[in-house]
C-alpha atoms as a PDB file:
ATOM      1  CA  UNK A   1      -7.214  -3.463 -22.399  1.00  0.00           C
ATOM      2  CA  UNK A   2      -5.614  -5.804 -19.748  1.00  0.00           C
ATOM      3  CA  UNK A   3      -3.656  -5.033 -16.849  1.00  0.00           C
ATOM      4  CA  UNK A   4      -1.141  -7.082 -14.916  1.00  0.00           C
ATOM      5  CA  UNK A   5      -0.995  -6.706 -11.414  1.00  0.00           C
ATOM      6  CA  UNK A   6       2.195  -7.685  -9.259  1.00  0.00           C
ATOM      7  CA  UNK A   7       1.326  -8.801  -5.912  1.00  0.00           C
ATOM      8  CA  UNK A   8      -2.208  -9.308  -6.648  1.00  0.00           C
ATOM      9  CA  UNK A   9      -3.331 -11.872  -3.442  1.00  0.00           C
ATOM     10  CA  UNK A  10      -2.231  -9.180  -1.083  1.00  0.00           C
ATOM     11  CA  UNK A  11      -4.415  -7.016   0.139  1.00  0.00           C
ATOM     12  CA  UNK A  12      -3.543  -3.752  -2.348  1.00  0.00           C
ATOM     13  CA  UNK A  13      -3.194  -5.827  -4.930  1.00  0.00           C
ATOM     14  CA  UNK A  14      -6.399  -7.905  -4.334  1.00  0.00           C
ATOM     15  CA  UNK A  15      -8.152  -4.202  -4.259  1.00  0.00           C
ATOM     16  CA  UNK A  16      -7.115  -3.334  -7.324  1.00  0.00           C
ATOM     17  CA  UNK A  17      -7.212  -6.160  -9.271  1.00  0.00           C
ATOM     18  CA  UNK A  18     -11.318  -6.395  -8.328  1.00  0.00           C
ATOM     19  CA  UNK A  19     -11.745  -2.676  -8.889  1.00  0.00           C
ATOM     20  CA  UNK A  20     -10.198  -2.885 -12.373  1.00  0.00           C
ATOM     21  CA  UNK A  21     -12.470  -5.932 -13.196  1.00  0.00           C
ATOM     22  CA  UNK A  22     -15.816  -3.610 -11.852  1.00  0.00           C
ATOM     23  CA  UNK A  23     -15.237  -1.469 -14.463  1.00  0.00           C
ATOM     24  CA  UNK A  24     -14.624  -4.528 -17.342  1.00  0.00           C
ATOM     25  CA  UNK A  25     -10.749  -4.287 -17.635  1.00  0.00           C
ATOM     26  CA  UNK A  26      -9.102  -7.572 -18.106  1.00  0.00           C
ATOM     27  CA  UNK A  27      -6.599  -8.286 -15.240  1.00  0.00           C
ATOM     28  CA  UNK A  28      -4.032 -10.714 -14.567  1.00  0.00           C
ATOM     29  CA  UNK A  29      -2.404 -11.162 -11.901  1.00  0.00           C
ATOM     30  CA  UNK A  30       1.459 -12.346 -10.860  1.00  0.00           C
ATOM     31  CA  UNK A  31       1.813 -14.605  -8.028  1.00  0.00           C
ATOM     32  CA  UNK A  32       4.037 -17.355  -6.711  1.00  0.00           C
ATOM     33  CA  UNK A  33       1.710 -20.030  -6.445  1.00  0.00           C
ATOM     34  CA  UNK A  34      -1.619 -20.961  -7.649  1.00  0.00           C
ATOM     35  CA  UNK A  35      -4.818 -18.892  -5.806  1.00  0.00           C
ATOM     36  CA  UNK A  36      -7.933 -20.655  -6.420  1.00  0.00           C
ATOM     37  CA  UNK A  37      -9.932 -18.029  -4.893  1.00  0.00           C
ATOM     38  CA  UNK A  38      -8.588 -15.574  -7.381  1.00  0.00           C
ATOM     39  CA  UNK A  39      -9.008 -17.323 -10.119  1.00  0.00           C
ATOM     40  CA  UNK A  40     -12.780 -18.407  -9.752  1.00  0.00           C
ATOM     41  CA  UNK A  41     -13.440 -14.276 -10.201  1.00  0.00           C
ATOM     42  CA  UNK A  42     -14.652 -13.602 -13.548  1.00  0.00           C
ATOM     43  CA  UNK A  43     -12.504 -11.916 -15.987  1.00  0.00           C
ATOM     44  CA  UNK A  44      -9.139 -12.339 -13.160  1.00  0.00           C
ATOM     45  CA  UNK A  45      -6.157 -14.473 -14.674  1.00  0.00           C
ATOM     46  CA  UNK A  46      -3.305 -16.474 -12.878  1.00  0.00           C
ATOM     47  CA  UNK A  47      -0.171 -16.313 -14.334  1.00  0.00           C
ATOM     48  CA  UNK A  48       2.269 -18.100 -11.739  1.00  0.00           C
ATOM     49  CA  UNK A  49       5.457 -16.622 -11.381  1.00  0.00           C
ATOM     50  CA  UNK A  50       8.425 -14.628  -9.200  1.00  0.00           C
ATOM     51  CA  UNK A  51       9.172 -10.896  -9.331  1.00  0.00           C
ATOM     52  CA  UNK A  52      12.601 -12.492  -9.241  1.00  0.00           C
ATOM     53  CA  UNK A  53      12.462 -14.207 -12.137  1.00  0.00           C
ATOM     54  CA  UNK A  54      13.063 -12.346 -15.069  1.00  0.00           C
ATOM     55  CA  UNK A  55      11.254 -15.254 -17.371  1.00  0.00           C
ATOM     56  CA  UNK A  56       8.231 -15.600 -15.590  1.00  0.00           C
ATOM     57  CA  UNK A  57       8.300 -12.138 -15.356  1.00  0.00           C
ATOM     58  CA  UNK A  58       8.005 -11.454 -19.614  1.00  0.00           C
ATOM     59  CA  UNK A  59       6.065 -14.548 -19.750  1.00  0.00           C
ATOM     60  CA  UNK A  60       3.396 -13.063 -17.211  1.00  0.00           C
ATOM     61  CA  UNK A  61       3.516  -9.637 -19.660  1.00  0.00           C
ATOM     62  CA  UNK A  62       2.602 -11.707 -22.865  1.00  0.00           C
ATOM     63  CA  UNK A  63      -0.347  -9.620 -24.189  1.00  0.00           C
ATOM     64  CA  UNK A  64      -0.673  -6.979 -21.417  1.00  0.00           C
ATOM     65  CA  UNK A  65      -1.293  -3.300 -22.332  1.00  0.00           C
ATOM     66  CA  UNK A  66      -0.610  -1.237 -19.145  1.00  0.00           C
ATOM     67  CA  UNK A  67       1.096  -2.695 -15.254  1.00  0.00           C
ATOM     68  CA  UNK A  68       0.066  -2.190 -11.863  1.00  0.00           C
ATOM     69  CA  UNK A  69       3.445  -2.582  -9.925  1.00  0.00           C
ATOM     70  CA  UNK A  70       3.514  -3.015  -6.515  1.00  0.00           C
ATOM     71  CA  UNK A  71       6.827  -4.546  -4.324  1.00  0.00           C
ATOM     72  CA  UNK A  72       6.365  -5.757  -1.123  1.00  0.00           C
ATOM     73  CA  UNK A  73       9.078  -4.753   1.794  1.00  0.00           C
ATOM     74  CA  UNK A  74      11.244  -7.226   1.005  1.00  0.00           C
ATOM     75  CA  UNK A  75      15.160  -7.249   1.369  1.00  0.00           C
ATOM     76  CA  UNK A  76      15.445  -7.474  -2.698  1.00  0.00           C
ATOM     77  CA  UNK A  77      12.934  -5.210  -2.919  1.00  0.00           C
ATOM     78  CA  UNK A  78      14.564  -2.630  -5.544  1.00  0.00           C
ATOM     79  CA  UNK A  79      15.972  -5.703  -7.378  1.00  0.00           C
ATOM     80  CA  UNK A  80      11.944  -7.188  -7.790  1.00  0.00           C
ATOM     81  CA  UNK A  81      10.897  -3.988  -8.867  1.00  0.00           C
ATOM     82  CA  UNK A  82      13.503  -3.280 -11.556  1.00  0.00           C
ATOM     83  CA  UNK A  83      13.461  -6.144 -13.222  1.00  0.00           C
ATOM     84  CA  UNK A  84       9.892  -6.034 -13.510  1.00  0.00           C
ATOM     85  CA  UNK A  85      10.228  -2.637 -15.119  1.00  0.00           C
ATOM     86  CA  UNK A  86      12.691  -3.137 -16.921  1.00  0.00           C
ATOM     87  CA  UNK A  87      11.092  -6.435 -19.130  1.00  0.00           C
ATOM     88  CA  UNK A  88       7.446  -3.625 -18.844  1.00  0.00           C
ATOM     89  CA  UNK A  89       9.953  -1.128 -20.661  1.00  0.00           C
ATOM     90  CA  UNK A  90      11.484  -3.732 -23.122  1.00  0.00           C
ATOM     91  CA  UNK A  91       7.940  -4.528 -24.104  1.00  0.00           C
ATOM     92  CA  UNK A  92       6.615  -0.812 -24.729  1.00  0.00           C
ATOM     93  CA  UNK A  93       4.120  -1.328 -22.086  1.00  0.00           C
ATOM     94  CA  UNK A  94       1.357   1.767 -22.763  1.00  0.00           C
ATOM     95  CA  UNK A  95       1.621   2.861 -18.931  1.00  0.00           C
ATOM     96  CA  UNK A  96       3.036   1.759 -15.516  1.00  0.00           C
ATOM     97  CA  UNK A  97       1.119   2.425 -12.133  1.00  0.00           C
ATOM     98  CA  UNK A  98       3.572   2.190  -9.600  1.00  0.00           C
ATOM     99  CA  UNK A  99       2.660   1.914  -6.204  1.00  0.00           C
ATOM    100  CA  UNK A 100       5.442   4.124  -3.694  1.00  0.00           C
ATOM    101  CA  UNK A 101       5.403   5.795  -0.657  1.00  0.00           C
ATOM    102  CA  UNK A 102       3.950   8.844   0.909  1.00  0.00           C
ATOM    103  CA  UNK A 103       6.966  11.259   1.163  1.00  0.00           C
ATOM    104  CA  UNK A 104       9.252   9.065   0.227  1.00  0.00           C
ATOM    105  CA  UNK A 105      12.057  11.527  -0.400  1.00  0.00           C
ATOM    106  CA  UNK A 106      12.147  12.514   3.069  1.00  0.00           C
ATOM    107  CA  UNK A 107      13.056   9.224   4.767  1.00  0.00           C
ATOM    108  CA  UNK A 108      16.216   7.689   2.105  1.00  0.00           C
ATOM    109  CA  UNK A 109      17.364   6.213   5.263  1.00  0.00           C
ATOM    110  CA  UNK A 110      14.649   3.858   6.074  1.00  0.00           C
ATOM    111  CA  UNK A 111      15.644   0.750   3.120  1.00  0.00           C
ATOM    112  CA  UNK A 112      12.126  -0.119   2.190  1.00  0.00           C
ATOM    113  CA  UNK A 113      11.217   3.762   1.212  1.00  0.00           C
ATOM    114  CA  UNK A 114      15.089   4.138  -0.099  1.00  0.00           C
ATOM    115  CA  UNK A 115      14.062   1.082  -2.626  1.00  0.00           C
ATOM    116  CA  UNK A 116      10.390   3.391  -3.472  1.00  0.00           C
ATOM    117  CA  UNK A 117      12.671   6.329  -4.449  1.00  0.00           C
ATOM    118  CA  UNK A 118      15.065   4.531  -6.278  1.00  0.00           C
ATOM    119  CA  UNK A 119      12.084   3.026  -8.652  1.00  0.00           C
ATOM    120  CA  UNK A 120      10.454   6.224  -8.834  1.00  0.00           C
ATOM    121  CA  UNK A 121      13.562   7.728 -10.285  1.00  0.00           C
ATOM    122  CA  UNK A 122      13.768   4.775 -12.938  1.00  0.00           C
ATOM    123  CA  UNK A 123      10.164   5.909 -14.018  1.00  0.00           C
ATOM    124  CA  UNK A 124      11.219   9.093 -14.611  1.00  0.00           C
ATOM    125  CA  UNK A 125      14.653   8.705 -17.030  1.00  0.00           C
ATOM    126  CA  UNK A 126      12.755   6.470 -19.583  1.00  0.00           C
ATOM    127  CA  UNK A 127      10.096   7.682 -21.921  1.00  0.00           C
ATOM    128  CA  UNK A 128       7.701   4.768 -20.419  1.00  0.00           C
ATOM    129  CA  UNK A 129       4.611   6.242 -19.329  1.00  0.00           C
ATOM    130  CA  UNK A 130       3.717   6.341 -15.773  1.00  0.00           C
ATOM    131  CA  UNK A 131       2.056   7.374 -12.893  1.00  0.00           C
ATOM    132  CA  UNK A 132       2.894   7.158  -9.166  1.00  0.00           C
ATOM    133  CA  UNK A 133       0.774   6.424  -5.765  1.00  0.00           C
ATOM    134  CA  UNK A 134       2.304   7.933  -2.754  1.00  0.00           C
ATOM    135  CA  UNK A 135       0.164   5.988  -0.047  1.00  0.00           C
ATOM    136  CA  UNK A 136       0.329   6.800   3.759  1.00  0.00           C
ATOM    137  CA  UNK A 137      -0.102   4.805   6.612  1.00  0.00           C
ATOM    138  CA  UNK A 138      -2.687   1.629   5.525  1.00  0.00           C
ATOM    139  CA  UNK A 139      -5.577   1.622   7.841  1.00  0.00           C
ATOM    140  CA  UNK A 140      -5.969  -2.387   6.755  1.00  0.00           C
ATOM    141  CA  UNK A 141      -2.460  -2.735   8.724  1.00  0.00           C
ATOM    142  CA  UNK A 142      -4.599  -1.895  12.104  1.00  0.00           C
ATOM    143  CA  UNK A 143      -7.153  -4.891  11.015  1.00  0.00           C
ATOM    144  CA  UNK A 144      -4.577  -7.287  12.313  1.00  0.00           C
ATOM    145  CA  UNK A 145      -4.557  -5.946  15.935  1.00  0.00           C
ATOM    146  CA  UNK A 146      -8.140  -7.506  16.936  1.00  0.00           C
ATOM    147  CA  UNK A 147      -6.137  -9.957  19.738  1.00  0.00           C
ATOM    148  CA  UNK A 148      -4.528  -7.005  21.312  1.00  0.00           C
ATOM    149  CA  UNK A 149      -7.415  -4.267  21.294  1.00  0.00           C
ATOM    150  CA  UNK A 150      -9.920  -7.085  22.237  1.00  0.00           C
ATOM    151  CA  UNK A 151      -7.475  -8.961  24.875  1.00  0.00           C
ATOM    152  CA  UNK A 152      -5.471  -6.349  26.794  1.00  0.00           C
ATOM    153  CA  UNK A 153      -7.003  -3.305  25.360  1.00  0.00           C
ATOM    154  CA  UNK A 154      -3.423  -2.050  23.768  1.00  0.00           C
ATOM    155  CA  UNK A 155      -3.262   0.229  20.693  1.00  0.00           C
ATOM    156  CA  UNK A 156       0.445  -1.068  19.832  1.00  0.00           C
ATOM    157  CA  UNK A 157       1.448   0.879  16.660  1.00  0.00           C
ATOM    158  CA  UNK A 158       3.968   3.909  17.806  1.00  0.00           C
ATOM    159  CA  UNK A 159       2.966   6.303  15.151  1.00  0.00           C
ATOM    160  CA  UNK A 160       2.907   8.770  18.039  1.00  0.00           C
ATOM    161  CA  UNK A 161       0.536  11.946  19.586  1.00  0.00           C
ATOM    162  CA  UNK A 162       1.509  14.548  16.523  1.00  0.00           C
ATOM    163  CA  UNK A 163      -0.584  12.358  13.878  1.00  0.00           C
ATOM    164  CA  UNK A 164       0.576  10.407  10.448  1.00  0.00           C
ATOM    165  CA  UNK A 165      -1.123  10.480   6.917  1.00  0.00           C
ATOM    166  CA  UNK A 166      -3.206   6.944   6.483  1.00  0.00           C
ATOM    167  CA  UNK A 167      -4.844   5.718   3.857  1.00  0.00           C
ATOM    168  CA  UNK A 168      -7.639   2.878   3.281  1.00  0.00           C
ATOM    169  CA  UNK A 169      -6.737   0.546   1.020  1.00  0.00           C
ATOM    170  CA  UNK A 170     -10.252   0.602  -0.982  1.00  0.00           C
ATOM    171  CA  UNK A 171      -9.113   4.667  -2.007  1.00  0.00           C
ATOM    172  CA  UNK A 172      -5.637   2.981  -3.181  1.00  0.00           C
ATOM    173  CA  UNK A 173      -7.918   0.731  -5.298  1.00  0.00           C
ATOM    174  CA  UNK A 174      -9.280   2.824  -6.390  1.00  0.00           C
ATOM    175  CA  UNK A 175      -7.390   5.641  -7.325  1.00  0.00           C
ATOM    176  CA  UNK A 176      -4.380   2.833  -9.219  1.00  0.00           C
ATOM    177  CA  UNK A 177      -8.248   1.897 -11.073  1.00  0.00           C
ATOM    178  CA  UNK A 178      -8.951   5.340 -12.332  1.00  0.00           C
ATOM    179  CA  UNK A 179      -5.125   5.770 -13.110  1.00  0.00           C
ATOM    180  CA  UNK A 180      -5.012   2.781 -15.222  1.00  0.00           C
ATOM    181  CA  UNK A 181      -8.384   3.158 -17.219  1.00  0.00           C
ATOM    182  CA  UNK A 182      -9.139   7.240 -17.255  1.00  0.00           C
ATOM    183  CA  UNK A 183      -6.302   9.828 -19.702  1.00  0.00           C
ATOM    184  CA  UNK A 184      -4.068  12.510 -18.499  1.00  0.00           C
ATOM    185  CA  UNK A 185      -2.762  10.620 -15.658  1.00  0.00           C
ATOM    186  CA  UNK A 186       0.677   9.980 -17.100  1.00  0.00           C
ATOM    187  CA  UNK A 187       3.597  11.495 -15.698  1.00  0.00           C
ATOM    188  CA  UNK A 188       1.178  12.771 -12.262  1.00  0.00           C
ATOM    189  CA  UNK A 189       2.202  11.773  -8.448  1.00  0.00           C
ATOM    190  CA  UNK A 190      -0.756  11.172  -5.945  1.00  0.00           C
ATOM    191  CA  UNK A 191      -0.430  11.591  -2.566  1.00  0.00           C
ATOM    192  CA  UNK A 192      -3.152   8.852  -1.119  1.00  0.00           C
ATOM    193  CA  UNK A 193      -4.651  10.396   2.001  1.00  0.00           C
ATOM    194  CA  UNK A 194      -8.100  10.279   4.420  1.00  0.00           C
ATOM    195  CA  UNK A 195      -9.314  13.990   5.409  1.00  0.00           C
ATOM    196  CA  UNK A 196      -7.808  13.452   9.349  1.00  0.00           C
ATOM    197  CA  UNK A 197      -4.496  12.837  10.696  1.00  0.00           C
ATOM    198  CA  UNK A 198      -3.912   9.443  12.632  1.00  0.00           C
ATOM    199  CA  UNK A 199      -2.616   9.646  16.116  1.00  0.00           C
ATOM    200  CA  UNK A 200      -1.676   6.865  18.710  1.00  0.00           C
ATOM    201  CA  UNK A 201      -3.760   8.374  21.323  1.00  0.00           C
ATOM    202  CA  UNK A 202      -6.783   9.505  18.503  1.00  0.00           C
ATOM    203  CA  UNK A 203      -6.657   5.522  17.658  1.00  0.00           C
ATOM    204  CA  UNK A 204      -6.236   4.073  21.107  1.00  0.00           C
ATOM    205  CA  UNK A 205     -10.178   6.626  21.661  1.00  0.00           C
ATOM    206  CA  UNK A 206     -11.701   5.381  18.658  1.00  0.00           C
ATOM    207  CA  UNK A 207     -11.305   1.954  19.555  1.00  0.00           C
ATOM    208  CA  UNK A 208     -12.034   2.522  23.128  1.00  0.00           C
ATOM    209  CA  UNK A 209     -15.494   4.140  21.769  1.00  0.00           C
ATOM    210  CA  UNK A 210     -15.845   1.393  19.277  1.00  0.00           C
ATOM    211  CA  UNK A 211     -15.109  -1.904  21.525  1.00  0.00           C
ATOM    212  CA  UNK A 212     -16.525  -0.297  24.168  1.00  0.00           C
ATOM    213  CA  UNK A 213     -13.677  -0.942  27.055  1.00  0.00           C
ATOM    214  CA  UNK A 214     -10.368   1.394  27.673  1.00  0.00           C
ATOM    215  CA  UNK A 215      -7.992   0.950  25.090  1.00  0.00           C
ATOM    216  CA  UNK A 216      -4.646   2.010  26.053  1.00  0.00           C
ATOM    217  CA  UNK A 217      -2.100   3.797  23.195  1.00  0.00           C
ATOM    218  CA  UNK A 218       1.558   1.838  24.016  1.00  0.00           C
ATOM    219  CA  UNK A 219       3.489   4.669  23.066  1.00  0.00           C
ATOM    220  CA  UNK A 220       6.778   5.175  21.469  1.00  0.00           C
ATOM    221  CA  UNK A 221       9.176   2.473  23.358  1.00  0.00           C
ATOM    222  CA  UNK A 222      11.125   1.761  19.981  1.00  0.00           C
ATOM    223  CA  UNK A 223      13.631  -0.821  21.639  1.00  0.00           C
ATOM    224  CA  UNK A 224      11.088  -2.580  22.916  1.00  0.00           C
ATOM    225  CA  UNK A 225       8.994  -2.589  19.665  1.00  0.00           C
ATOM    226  CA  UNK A 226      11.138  -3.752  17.682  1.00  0.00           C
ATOM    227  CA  UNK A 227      12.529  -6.357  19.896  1.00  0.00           C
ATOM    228  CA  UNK A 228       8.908  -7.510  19.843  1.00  0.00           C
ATOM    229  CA  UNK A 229       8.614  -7.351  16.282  1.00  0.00           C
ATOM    230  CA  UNK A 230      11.795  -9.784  15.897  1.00  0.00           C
ATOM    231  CA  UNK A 231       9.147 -12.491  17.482  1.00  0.00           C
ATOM    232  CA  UNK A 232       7.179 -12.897  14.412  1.00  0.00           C
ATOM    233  CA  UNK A 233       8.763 -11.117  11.476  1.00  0.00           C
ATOM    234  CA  UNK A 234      12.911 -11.694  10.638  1.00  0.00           C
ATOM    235  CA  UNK A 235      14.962  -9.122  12.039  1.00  0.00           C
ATOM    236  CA  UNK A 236      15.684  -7.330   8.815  1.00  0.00           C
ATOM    237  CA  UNK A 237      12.084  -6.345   8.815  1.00  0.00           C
ATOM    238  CA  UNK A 238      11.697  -4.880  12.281  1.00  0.00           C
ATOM    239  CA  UNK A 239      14.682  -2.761  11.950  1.00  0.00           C
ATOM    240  CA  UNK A 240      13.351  -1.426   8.810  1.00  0.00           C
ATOM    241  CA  UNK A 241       9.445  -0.652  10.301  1.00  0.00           C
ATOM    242  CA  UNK A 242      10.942   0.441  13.321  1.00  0.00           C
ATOM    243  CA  UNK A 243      12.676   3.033  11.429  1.00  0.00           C
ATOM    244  CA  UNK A 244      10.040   4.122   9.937  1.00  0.00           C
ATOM    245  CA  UNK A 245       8.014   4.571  12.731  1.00  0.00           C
ATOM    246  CA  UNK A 246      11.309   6.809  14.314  1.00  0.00           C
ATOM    247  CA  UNK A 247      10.889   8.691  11.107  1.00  0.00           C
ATOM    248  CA  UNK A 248       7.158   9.466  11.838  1.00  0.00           C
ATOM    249  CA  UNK A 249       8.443  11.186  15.022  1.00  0.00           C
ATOM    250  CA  UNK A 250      11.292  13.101  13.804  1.00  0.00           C
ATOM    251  CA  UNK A 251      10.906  14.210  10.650  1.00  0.00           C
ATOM    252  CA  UNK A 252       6.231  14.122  10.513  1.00  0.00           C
ATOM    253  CA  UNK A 253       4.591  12.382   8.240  1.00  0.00           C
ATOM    254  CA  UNK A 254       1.504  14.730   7.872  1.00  0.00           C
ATOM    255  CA  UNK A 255      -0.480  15.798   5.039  1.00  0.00           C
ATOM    256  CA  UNK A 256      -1.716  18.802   3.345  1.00  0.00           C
ATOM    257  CA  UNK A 257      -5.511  20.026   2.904  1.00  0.00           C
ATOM    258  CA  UNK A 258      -3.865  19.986  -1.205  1.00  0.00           C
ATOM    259  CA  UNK A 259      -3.032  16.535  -0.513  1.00  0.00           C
ATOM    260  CA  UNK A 260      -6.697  15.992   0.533  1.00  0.00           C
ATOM    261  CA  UNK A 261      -8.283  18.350  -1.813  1.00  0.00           C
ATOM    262  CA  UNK A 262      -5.987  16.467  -4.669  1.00  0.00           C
ATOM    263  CA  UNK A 263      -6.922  12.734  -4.068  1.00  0.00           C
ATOM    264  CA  UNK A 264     -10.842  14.039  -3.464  1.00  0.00           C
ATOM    265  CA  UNK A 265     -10.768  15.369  -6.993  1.00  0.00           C
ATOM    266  CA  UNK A 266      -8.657  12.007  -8.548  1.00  0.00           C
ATOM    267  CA  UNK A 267     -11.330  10.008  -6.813  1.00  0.00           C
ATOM    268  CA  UNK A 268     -14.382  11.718  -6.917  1.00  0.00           C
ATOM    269  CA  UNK A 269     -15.302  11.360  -2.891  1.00  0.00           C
ATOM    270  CA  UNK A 270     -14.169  12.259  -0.360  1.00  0.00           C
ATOM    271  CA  UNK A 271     -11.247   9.512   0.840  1.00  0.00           C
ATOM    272  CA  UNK A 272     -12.735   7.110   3.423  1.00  0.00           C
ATOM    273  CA  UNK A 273     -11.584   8.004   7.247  1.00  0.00           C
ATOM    274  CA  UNK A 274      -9.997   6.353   9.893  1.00  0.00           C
ATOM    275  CA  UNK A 275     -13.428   6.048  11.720  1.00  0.00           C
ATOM    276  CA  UNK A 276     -15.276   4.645   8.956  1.00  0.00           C
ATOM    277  CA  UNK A 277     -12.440   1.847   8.509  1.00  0.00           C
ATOM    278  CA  UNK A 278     -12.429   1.376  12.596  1.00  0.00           C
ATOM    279  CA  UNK A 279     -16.424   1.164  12.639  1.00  0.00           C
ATOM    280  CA  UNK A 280     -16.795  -1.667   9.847  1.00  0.00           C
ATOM    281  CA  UNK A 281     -13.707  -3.919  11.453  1.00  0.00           C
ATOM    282  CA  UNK A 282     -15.060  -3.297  14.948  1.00  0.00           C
ATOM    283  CA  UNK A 283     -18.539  -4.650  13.549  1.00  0.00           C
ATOM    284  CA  UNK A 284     -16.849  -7.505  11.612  1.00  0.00           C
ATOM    285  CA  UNK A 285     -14.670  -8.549  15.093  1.00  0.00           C
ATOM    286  CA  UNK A 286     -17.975  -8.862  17.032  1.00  0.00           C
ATOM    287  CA  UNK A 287     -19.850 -10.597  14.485  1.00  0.00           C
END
């Protein structure tokens, strides 16, 4: 069997492309230029390429069995995604793993999920097989912060006091792996979960603990985060996370012990927490 895998430098993709190899599947992997790192890992192709491309697209899909598909936010977002299906569809692909968005159908006004629920309704008109990961919060996203908690001692993300679904990205890897190589995963939806909530002020004390010095949670001053955001990501895209993070707020973004219960029994452990992710970064940061 071999598996392509869209976005495979990121760091989801990355995950899953070196869980599917642990366990002797053939991957390759679609990206826009050439990643030598990638491609020195045994049994990982290259195929270069550009989700917007609808040739490199069918050329990347020459002798694959099953797809991994995963769209960054992106403003074309939808567009990447359904041409990539739609070529995976044209070639009777054996299954689709399509990575999507915890509760997704609650939050059609924030674009980036909007684009997740549009795909995940394509999946379900055609007879292609498939199976969807609804992932929270990424815990990884919180391993680019190390200036900020280090420096001023700020926990910046607004995700607020209630508490969010999160998610590490190894339990993604894992569970798109077991999706992929394991049966009777077609046509199932996976919420992607760790066992605790994630609060601002839970995160701003676990780092405190961690680092060692006070680290304050910013709190939920959306003008101002987003304005910040502008500084190093285009407009577009803080308006859209920014939204998002509103969402959290308004509408909750919490899961279930089912959810829990449900990704313990896809994965066969329980789902790696929020601590654990914290403790190995913090470790990492003052090595």
């Amino acid at each position: 069997m071999k598996v392509l895998v869209t976005g495979g430098t990121g760091k989801v993709g990355s995950a899953v492309a070196n869980e599917l190899s642990k366990r002797g599947i053939e991957v390759r992997i679609l990206t826009r230029k050439p990643a030598p790192r990638i491609q020195s890992q045994g049994g990982v192709e290259v195929a270069i390429g550009d989700l917007l491309d609808p040739v490199s697209v069918a050329d990347a899909l020459v002798g694959i069995d099953k797809l991994f598909l995963l769209n960054a936010v992106a403003a074309d977002e939808l567009t990447q995604a359904l041409i990539a299906y739609g070529i995976a569809k044209r070639r009777r692909i054996k299954h689709v793993v399509y990575l999507s968005v915890f509760r997704v159908d609650q939050f059609r006004d924030v674009p980036h999920f909007a684009s997740k629920l549009a795909v995940e309704d394509a999946l379900r008109a055609f007879d292609v097989p498939f199976t969807i990961l609804r992932p929270g919060y990424y815990m990884q996203n919180d391993g680019n912060l190390k200036n900020v908690l280090m420096g001023p001692g700020l926990y910046p993300m607004p995700i607020g006091p209630t508490g969010i679904a999160a998610v590490d990205v190894r339990d993604i890897a894992e569970s798109a792996a077991i999706s992929l190589s394991g049966e009777g995963h077609e046509g199932h939806t996976y919420n992607l979960v760790a066992p605790d909530l994630l609060s601002g002020p839970g995160a701003a004390a676990t780092w405190s603990k961690l680092l060692g010095k006070e680290i304050r949670y910013g709190g939920e001053h959306f003008d101002a985060w987003e304005q910040q955001m502008r500084s190093s990501s285009p407009a577009w895209t803080a308006h859209d996370l920014r939204m998002m993070f509103q969402g959290y707020l308004e509408r909750g973004f919490t899961a279930t012990n089912d959810d829990v219960e449900r990704v313990t029994q896809l994965l066969g452990h329980t789902p790696r927490s929020y601590e654990s992710f914290a403790n190995e970064t913090a470790k990492h940061w003052k090595a």
